[in-house]
Protein backbone atom coordinates (compact mmCIF):
# COMPACT_ATOMS: atom_id res chain seq x y z
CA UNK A 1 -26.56 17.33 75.04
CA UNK A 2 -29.82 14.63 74.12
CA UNK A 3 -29.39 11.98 71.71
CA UNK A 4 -32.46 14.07 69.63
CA UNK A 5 -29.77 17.03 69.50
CA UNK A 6 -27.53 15.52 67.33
CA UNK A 7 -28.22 13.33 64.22
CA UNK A 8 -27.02 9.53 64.25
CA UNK A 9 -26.97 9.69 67.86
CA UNK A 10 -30.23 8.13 67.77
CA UNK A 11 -29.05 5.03 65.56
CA UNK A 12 -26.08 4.41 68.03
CA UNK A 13 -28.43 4.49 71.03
CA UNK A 14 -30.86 1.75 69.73
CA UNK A 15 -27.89 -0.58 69.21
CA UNK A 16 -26.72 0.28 65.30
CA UNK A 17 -23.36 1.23 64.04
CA UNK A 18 -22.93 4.70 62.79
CA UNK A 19 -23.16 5.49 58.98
CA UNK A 20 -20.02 5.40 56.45
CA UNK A 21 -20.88 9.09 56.22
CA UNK A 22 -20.49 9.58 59.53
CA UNK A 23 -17.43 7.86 60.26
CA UNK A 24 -15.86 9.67 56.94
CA UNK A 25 -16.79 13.37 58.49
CA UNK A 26 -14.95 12.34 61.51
CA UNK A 27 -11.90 12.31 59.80
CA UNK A 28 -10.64 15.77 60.22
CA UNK A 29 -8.10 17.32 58.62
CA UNK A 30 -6.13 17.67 62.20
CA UNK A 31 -6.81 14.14 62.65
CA UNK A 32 -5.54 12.40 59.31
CA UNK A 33 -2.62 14.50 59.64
CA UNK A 34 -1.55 13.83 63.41
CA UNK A 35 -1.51 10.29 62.05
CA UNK A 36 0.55 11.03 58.94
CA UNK A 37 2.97 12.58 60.84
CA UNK A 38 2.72 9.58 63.63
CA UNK A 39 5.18 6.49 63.97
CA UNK A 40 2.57 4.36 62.77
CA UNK A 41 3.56 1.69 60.58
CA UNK A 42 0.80 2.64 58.14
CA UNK A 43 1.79 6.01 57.97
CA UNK A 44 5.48 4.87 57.02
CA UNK A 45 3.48 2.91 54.08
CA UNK A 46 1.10 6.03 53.15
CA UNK A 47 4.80 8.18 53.10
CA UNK A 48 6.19 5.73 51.21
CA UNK A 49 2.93 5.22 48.61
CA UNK A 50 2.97 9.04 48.25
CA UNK A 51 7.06 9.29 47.75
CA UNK A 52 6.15 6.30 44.76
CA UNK A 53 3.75 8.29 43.19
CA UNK A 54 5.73 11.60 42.77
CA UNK A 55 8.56 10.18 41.55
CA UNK A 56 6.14 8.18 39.34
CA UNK A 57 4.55 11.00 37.71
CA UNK A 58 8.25 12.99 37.72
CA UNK A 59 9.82 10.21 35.57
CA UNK A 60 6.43 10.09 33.62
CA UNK A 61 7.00 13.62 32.66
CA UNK A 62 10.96 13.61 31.74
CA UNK A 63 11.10 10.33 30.15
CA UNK A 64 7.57 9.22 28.65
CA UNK A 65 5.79 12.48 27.39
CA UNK A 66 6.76 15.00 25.02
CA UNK A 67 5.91 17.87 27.25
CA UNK A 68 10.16 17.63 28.69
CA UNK A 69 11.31 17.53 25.12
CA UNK A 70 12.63 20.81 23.52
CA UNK A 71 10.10 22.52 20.91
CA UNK A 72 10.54 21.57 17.28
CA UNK A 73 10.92 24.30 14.55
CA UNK A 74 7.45 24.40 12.23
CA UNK A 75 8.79 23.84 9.33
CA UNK A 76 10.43 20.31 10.49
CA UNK A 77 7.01 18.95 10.04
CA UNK A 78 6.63 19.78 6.25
């Protein structure tokens, strides 16, 4: 396939790194997670960032909102 075929082609051939688009659209699903599921040390710290946040938004919603308490009767606000 020409470099005119395909867009940004033309920008890497005259000695110019390819866009942060581009380089964003390569990330493919299939990609990001072959790498998720890698031995990667920065996959351990994604797993870990994403077990934090879970657990952060599970204790959010048993300790700090309302939403885990048990309903009040209506007439215990008059």
């Amino acid at each position: 396939m020409s470099a005119e075929g395909r867009p940004g082609e033309a920008v890497r051939a005259a000695g110019h790194s390819a866009s942060a688009f581009a380089r964003l659209r390569a990330l493919t699903p299939e990609r990001v997670r072959t790498w998720f599921y890698s031995d990667a040390t920065s996959a351990a710290v994604a797993w870990f960032a994403a077990v934090v946040v879970l657990l952060a938004v599970l204790g959010w919603f048993f300790v700090l909102s309302p939403y885990g308490a048990p309903a009040s009767p209506v007439y215990a606000e008059f």
